[in-house]
C-alpha atoms as a PDB file:
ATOM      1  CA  UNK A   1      60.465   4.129 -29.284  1.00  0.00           C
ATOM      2  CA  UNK A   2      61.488   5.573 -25.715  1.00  0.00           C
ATOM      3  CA  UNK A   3      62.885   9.083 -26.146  1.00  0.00           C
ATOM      4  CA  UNK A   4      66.975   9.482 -25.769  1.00  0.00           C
ATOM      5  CA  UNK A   5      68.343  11.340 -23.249  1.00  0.00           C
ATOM      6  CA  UNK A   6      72.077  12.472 -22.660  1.00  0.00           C
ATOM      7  CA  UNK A   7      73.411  13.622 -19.359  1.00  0.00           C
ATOM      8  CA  UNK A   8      76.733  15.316 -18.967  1.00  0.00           C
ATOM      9  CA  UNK A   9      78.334  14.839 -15.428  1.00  0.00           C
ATOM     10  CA  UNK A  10      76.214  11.956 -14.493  1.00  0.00           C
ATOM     11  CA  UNK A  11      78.095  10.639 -12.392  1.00  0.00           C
ATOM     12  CA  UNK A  12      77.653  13.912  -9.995  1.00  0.00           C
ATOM     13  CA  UNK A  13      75.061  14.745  -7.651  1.00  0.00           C
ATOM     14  CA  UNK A  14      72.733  16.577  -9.400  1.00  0.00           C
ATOM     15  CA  UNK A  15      73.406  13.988 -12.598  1.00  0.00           C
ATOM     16  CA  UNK A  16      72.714  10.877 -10.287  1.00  0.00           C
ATOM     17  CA  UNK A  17      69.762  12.144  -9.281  1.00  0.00           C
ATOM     18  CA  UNK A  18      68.268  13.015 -12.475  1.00  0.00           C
ATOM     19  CA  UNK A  19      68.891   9.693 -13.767  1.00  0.00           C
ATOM     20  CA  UNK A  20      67.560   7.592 -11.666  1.00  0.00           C
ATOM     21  CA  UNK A  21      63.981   9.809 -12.535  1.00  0.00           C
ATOM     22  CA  UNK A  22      65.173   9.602 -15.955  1.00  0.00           C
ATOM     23  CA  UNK A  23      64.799   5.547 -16.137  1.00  0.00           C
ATOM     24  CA  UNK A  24      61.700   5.560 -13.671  1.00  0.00           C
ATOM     25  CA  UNK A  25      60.007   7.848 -16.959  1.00  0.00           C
ATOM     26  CA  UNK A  26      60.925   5.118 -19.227  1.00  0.00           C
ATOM     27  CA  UNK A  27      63.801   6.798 -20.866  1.00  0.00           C
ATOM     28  CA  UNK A  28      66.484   5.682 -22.699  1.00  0.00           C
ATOM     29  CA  UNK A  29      69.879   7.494 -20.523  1.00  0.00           C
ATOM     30  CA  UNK A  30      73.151   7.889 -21.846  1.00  0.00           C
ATOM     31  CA  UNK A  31      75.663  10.069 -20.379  1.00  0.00           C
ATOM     32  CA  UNK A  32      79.368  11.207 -20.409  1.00  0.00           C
ATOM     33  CA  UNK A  33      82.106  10.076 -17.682  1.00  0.00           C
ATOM     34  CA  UNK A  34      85.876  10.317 -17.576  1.00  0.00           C
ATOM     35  CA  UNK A  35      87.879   7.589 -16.619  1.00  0.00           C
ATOM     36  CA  UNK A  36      89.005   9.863 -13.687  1.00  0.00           C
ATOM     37  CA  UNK A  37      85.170  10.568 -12.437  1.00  0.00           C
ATOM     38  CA  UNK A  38      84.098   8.423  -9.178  1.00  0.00           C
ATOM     39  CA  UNK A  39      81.048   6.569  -9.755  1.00  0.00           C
ATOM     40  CA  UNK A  40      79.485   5.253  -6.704  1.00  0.00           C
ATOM     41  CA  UNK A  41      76.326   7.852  -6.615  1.00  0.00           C
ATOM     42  CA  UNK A  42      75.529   5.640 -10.325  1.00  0.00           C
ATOM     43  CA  UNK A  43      76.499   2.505  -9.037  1.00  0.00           C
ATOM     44  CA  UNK A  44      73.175   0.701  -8.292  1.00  0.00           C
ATOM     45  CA  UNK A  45      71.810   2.147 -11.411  1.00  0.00           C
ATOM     46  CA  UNK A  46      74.583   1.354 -13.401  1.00  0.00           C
ATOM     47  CA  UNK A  47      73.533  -1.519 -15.117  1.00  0.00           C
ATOM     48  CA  UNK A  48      70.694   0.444 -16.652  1.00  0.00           C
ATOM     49  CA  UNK A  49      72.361   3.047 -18.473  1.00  0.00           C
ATOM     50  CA  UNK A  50      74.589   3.241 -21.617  1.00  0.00           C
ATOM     51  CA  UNK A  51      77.892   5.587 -20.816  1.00  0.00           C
ATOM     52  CA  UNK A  52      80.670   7.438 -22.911  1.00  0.00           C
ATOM     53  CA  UNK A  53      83.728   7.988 -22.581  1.00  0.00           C
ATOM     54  CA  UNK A  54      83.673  11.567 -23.155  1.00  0.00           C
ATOM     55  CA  UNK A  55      85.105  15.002 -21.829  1.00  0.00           C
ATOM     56  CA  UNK A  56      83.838  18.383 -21.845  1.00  0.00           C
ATOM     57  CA  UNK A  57      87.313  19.553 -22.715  1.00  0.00           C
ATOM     58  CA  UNK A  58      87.443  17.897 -25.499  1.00  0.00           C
ATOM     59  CA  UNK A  59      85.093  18.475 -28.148  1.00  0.00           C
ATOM     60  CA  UNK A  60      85.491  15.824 -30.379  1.00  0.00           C
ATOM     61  CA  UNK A  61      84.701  13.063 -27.673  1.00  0.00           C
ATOM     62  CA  UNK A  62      81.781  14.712 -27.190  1.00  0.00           C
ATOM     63  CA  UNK A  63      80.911  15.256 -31.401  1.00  0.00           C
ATOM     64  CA  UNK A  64      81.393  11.007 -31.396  1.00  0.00           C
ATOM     65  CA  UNK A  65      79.306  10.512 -28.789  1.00  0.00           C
ATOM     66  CA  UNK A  66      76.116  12.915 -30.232  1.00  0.00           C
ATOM     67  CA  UNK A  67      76.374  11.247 -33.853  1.00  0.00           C
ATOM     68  CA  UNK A  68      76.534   8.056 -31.985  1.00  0.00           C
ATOM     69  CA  UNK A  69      73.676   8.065 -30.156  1.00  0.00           C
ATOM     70  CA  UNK A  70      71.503  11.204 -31.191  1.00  0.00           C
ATOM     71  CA  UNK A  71      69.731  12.591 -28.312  1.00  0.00           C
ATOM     72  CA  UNK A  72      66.429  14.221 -28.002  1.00  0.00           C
ATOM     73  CA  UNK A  73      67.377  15.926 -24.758  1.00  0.00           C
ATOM     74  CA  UNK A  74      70.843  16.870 -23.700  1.00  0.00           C
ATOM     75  CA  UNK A  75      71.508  17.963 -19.525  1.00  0.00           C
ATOM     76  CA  UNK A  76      74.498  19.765 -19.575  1.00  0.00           C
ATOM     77  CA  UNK A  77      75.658  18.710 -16.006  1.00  0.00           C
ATOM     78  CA  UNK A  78      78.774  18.735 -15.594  1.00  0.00           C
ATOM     79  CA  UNK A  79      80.816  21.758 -14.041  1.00  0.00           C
ATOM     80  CA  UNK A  80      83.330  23.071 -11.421  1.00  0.00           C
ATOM     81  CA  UNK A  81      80.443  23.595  -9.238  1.00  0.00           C
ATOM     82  CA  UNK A  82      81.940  25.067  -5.921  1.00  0.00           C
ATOM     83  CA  UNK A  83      82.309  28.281  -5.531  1.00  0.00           C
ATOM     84  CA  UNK A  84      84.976  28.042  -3.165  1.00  0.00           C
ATOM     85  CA  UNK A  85      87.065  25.987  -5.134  1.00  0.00           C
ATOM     86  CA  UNK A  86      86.500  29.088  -8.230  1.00  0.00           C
ATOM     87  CA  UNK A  87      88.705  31.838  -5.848  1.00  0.00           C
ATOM     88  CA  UNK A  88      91.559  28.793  -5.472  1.00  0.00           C
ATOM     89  CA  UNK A  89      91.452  27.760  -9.336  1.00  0.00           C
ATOM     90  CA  UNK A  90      89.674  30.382 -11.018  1.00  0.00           C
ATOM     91  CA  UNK A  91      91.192  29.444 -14.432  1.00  0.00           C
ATOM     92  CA  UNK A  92      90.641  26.007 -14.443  1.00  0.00           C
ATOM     93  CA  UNK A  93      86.903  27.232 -13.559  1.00  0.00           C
ATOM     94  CA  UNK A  94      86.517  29.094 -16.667  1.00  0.00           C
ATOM     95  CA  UNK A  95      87.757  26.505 -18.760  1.00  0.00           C
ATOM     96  CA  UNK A  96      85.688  23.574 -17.176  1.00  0.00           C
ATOM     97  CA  UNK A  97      82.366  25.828 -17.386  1.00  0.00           C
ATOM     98  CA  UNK A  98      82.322  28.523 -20.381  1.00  0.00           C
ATOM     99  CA  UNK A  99      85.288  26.411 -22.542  1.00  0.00           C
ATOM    100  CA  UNK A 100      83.651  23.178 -22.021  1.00  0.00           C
ATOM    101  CA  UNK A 101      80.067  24.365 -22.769  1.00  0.00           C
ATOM    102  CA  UNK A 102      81.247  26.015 -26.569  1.00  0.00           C
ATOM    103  CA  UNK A 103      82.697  22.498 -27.055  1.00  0.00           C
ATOM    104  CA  UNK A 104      79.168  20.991 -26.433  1.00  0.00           C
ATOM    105  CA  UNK A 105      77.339  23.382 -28.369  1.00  0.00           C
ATOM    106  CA  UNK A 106      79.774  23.130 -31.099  1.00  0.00           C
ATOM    107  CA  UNK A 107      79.983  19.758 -31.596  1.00  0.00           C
ATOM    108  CA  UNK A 108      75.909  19.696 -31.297  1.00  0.00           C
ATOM    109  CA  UNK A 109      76.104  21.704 -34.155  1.00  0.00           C
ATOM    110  CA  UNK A 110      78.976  19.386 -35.992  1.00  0.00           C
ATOM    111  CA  UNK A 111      76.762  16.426 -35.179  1.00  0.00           C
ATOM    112  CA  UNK A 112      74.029  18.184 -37.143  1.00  0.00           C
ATOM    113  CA  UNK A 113      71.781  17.021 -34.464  1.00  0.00           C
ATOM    114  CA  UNK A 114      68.796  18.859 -33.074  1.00  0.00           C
ATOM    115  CA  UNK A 115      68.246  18.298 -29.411  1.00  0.00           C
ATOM    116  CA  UNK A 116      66.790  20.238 -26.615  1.00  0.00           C
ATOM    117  CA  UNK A 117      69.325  21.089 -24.334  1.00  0.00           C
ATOM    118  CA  UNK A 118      68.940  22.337 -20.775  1.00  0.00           C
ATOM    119  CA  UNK A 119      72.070  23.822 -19.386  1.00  0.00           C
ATOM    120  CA  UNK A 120      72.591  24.187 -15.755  1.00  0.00           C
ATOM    121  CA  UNK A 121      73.013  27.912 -14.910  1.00  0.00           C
ATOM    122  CA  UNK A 122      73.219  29.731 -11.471  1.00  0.00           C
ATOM    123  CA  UNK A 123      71.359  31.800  -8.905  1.00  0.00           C
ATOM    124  CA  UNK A 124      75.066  32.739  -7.712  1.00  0.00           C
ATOM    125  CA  UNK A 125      74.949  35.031 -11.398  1.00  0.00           C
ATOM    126  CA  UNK A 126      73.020  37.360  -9.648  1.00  0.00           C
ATOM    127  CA  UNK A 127      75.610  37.870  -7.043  1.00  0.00           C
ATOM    128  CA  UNK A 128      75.013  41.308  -5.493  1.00  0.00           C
ATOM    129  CA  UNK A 129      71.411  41.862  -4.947  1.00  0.00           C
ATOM    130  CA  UNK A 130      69.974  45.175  -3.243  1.00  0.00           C
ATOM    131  CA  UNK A 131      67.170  44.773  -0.728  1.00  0.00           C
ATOM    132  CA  UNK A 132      64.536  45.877  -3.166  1.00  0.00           C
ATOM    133  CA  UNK A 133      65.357  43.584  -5.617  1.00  0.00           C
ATOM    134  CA  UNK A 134      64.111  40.833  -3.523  1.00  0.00           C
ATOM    135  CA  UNK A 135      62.950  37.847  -4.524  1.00  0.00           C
ATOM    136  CA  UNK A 136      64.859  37.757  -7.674  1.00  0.00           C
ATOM    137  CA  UNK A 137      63.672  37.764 -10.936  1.00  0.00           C
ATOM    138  CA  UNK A 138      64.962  36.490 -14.080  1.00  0.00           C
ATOM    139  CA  UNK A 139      65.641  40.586 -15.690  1.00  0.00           C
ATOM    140  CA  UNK A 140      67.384  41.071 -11.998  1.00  0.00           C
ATOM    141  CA  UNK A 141      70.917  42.437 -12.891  1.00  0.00           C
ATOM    142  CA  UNK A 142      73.685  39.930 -13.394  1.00  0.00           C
ATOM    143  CA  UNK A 143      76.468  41.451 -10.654  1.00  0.00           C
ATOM    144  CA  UNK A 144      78.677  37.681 -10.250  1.00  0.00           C
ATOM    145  CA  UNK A 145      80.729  38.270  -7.337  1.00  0.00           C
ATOM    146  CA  UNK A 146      82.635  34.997  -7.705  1.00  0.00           C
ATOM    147  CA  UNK A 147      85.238  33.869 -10.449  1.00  0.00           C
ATOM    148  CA  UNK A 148      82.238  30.847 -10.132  1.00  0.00           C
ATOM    149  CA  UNK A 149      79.108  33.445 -10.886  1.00  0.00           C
ATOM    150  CA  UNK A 150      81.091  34.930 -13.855  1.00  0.00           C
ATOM    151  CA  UNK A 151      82.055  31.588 -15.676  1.00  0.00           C
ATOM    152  CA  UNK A 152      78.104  30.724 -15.170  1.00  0.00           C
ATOM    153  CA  UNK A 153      77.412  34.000 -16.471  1.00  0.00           C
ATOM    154  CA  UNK A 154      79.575  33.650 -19.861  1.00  0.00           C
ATOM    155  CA  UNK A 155      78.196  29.967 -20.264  1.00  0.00           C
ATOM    156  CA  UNK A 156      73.855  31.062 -19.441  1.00  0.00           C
ATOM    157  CA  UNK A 157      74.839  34.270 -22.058  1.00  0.00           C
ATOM    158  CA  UNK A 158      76.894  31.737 -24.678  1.00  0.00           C
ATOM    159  CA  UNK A 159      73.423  29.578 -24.173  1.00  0.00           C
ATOM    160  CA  UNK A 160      71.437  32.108 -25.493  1.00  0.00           C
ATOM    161  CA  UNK A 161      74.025  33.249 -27.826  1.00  0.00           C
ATOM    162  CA  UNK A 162      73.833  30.122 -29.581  1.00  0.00           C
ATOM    163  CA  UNK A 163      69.776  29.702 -30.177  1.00  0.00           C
ATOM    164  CA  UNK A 164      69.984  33.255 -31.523  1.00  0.00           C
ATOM    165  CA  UNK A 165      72.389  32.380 -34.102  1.00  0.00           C
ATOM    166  CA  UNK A 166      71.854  28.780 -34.904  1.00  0.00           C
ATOM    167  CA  UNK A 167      68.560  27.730 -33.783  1.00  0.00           C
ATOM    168  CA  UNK A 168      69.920  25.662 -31.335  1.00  0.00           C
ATOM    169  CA  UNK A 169      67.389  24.577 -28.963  1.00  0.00           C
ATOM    170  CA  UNK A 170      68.917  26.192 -25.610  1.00  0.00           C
ATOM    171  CA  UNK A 171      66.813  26.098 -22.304  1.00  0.00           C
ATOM    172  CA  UNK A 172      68.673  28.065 -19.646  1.00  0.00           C
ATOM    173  CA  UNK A 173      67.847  26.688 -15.828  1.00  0.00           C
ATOM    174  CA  UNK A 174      69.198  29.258 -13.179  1.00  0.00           C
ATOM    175  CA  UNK A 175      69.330  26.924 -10.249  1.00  0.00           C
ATOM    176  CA  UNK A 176      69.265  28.411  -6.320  1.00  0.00           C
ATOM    177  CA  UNK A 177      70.909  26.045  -3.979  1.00  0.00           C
ATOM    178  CA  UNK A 178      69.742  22.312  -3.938  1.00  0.00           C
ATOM    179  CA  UNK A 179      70.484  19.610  -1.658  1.00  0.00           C
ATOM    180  CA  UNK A 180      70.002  16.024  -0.725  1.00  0.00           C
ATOM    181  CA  UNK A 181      71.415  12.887  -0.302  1.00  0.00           C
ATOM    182  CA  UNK A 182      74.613  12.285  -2.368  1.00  0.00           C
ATOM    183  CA  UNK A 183      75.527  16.318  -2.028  1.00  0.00           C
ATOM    184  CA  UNK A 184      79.444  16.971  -2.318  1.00  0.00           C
ATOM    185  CA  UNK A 185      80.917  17.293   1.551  1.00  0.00           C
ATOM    186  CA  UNK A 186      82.378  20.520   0.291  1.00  0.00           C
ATOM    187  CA  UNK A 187      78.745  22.034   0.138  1.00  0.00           C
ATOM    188  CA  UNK A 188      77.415  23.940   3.561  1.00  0.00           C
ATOM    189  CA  UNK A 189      74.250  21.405   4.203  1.00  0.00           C
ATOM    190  CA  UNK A 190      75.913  18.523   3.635  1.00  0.00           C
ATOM    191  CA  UNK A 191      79.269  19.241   5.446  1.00  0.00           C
ATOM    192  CA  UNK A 192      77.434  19.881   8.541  1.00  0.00           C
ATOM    193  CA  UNK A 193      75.653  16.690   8.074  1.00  0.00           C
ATOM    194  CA  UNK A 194      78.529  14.825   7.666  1.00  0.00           C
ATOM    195  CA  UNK A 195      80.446  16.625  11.233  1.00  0.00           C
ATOM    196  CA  UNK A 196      77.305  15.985  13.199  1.00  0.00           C
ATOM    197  CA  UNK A 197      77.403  12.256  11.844  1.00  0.00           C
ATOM    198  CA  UNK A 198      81.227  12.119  12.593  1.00  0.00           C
ATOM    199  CA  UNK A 199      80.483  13.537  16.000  1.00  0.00           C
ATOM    200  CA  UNK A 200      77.839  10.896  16.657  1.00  0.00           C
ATOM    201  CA  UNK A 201      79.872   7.918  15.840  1.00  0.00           C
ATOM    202  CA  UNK A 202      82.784   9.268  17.868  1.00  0.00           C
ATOM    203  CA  UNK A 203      84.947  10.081  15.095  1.00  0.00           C
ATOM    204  CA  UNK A 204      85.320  14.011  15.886  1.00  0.00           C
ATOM    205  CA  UNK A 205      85.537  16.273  18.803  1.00  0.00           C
ATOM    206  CA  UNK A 206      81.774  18.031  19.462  1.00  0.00           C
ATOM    207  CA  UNK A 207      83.121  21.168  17.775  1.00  0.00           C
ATOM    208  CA  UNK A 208      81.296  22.054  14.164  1.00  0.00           C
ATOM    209  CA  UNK A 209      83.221  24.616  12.208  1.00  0.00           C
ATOM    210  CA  UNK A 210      81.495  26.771  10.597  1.00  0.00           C
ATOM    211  CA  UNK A 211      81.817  29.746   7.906  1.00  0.00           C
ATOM    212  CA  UNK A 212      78.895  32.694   7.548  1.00  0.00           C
ATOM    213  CA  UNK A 213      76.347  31.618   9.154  1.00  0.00           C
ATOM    214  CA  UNK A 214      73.885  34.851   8.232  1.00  0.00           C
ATOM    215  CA  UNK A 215      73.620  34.503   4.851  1.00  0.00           C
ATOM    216  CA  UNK A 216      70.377  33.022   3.712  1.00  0.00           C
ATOM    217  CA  UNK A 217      69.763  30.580   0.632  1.00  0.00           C
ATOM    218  CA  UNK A 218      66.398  29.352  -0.781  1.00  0.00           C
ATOM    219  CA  UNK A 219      67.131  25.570  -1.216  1.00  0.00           C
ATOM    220  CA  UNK A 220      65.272  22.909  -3.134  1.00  0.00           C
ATOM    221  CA  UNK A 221      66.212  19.261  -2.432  1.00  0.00           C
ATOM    222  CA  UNK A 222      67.910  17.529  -5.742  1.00  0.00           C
ATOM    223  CA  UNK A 223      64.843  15.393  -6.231  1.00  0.00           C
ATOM    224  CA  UNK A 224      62.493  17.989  -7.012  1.00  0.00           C
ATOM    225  CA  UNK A 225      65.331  19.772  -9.107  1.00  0.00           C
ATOM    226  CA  UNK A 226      65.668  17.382 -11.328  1.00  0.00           C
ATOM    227  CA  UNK A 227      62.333  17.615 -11.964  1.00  0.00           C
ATOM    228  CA  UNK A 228      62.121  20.659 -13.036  1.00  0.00           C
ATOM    229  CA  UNK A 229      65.156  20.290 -15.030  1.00  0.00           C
ATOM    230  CA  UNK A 230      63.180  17.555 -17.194  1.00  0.00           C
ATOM    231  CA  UNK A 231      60.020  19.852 -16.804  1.00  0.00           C
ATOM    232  CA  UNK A 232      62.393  22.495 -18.902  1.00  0.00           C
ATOM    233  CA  UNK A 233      63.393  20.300 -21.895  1.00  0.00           C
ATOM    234  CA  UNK A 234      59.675  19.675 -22.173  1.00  0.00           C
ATOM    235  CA  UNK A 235      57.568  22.764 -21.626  1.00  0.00           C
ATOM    236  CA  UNK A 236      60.429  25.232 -21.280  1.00  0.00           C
ATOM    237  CA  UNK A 237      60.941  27.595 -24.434  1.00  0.00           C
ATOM    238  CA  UNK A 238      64.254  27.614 -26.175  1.00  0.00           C
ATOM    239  CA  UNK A 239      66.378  30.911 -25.955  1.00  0.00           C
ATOM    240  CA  UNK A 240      64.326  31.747 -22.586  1.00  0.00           C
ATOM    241  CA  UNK A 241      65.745  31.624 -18.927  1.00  0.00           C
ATOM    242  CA  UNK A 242      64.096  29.985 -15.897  1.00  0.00           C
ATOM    243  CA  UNK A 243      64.817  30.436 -12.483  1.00  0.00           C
ATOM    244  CA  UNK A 244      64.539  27.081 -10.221  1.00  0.00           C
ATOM    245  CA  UNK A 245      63.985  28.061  -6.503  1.00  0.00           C
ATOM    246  CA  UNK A 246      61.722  27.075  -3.807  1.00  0.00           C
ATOM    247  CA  UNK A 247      60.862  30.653  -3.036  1.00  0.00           C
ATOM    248  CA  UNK A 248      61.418  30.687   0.732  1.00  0.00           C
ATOM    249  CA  UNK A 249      64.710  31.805   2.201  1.00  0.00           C
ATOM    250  CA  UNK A 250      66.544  29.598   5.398  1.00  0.00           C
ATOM    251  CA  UNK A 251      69.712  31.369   7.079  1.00  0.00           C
ATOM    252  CA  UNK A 252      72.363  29.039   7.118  1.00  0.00           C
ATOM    253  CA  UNK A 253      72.724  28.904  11.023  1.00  0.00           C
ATOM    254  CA  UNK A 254      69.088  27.813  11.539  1.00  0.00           C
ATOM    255  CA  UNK A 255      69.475  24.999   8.706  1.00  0.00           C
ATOM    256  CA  UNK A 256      72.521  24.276  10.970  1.00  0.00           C
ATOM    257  CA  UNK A 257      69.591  24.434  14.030  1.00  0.00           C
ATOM    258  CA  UNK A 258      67.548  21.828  12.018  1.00  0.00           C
ATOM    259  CA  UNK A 259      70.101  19.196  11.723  1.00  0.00           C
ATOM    260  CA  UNK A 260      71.362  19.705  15.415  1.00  0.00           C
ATOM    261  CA  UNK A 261      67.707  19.006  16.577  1.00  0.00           C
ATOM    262  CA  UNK A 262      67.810  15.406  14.357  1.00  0.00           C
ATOM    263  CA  UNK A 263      70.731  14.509  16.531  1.00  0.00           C
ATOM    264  CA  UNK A 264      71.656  13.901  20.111  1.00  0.00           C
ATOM    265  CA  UNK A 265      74.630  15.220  20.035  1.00  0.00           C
ATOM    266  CA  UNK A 266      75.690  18.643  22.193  1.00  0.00           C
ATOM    267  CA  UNK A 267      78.245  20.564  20.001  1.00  0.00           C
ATOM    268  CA  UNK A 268      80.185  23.571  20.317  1.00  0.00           C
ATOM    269  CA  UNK A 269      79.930  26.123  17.224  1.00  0.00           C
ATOM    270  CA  UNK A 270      83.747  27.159  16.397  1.00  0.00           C
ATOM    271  CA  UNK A 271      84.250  30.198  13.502  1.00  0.00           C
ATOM    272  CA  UNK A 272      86.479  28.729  10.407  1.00  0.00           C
ATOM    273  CA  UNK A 273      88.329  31.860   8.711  1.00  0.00           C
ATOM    274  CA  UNK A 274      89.132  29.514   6.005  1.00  0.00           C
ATOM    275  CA  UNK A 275      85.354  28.947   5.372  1.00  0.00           C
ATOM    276  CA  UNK A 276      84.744  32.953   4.425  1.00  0.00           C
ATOM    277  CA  UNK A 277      84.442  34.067   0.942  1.00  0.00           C
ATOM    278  CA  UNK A 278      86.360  36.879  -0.072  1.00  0.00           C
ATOM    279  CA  UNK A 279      82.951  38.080  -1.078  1.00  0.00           C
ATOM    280  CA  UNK A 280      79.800  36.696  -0.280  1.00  0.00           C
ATOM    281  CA  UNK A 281      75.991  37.087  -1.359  1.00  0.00           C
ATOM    282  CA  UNK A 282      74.145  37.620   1.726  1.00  0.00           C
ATOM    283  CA  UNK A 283      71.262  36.989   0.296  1.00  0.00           C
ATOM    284  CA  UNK A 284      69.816  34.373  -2.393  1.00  0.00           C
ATOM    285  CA  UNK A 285      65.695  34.439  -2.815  1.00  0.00           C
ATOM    286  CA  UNK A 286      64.079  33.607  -6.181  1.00  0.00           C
ATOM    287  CA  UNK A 287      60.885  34.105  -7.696  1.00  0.00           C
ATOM    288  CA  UNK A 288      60.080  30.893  -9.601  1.00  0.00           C
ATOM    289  CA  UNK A 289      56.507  32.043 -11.184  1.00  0.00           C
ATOM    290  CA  UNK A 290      57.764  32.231 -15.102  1.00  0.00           C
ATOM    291  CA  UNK A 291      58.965  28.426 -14.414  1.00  0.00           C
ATOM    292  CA  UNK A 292      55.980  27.606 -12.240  1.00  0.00           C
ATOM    293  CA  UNK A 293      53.832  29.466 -14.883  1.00  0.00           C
ATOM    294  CA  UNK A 294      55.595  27.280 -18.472  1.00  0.00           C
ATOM    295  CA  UNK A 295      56.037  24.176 -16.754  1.00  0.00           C
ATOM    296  CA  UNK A 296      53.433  23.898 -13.810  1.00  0.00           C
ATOM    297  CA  UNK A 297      56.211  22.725 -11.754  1.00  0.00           C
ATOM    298  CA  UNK A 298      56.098  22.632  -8.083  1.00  0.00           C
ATOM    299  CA  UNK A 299      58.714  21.658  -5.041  1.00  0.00           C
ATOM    300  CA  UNK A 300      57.103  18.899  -2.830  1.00  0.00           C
ATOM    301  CA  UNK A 301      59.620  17.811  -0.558  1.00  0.00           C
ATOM    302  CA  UNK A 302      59.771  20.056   2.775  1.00  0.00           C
ATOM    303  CA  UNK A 303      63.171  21.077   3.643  1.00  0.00           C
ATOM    304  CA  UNK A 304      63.161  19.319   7.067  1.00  0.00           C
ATOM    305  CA  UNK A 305      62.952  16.338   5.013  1.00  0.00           C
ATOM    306  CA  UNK A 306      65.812  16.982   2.687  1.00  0.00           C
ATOM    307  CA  UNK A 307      67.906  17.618   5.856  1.00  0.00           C
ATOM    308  CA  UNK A 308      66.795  14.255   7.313  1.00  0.00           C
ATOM    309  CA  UNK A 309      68.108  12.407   4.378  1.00  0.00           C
ATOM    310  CA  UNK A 310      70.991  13.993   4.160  1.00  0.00           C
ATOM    311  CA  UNK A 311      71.924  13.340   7.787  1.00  0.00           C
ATOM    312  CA  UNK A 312      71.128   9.695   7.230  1.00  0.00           C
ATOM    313  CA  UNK A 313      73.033   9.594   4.279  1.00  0.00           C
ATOM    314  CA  UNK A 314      75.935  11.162   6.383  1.00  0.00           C
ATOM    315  CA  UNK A 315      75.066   8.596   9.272  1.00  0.00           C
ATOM    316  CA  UNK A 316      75.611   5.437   6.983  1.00  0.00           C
ATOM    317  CA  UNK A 317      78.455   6.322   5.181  1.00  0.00           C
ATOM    318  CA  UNK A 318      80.964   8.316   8.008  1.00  0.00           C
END
């Protein structure tokens, strides 16, 4: 019998991602979707999975769905994932991520089901990081500087809050930035993929706006991350926390450098006030030896690579 697994927010970037790898390992993949949620990162894969009409915010969609079709592994996916969007709607933020997760783990309980379940925390929990605290470990202090980092903060502590006091088998994954094809436009990589595709095809003036370009991020491209993330459920140790990072750190204007070099194109850099954070992390850099060290996980695809396929992603779509 091939092992069940369940994906919340499959139909996201991340969640796309991880099932496709999902069916290429022979699984059987479920996952949740709303009637609202766009579906064209699933739709050549479609066919192959088995979906539910379910929603986070509502707990008892999600209790049907787990007696239903009992999962070994649950990814809890599915979030308000940009940070940026957190300072416009930071309610709806907290509801989507620490509301929504005590419906899943409650109505994993209600199910009396027994899954491993990875939940998709943050690097952005560690928020404001002093120089000599670099690269980050997983006993860093949690400073969240985002209405974003603290909703990921309540939902990583309400993961570990919930092994302690039912057993539950929680595997918290503190992801650093990831990209690929299929990332949200909203997201710094792949908007500037998508303006220097615009540019090429004539669609925009040769002018890239940009935000901060000094901060620095250590990114992993999606395919490797969802690698680990099935790594977790199956070496990781319930009630522990893993950081997922690359362990290198790029400054966004020389990713920015990268994709310019893939193109033609000569462009003019123009500041965007509206793309500054009220407050930003200057710096994200993790240490990923516990995960490397439980899992034997490593990232194989090179960064210039994951900007290539975003750009062509960009290029066939704009």
């Amino acid at each position: 019998m091939s092992k069940k697994a369940l994906i919340t927010g499959i139909t996201g970037f991340a969640g796309s991602h991880l099932a496709e790898l999902l069916l290429k390992e022979g699984y059987e993949v479920y996952g949740t979707t709303r009637p609202r949620s766009k579906s064209d990162n699933i739709d050549e894969i479609k066919h192959q999975l088995k979906l539910h009409d379910a929603d986070i915010m509502d707990s008892h969609s999600l209790y049907s769905v787990f007696v239903d079709v009992k999962p070994d592994y649950i990814f809890h996916l599915a979030a308000q994932s940009f940070v940026q969007t957190s300072w416009a709607s930071p309610a709806t933020t907290m509801e989507m991520n620490v509301v929504g997760s005590v419906h899943l783990f409650e109505a994993i309980r209600r199910a009396e089901i027994d899954p491993v379940t990875q939940i998709a925390c943050s690097s952005e929990e560690y928020g404001l990081v002093h120089p000599d605290e670099i690269p980050i470990r997983e006993t860093n202090p949690l400073r969240p500087q985002s209405p974003y980092a603290v909703s990921k903060v309540a939902m990583d502590y309400l993961g570990y809050q919930y092994f302690q006091s039912y057993q539950m088998k929680i595997i918290r994954t503190r992801g650093f930035n990831h990209t690929g094809p299929r990332r949200g436009e909203v997201f710094v990589t792949s908007n500037f993929a998508r303006q220097i595709a615009e540019i090429e095809k004539g669609k925009k003036e040769p002018v890239i706006e940009v935000g901060n370009l000094d901060a620095k991020r250590d990114w992993t491209d999606v395919r490797d991350m969802v690698k680990a993330y099935l790594l977790a459920v199956k070496k990781g140790v319930p009630g522990e926390v893993y950081n997922i990072c690359s362990g290198k750190a790029i400054k966004v204007g020389d990713m920015l450098n990268m994709l310019l070099k893939m193109s033609k194109v000569k462009v003019k850099i123009k500041h965007d006030p509206a793309r500054i954070r009220p407050s930003d992390v200057e710096i994200l850099l993790g240490d990923n030896s516990k995960f490397i060290k439980a899992t034997g996980w490593q990232p194989e695809i090179p960064f210039a690579k994951t900007m290539k396929d975003l750009l062509n992603y960009w290029r066939e779509r704009v």
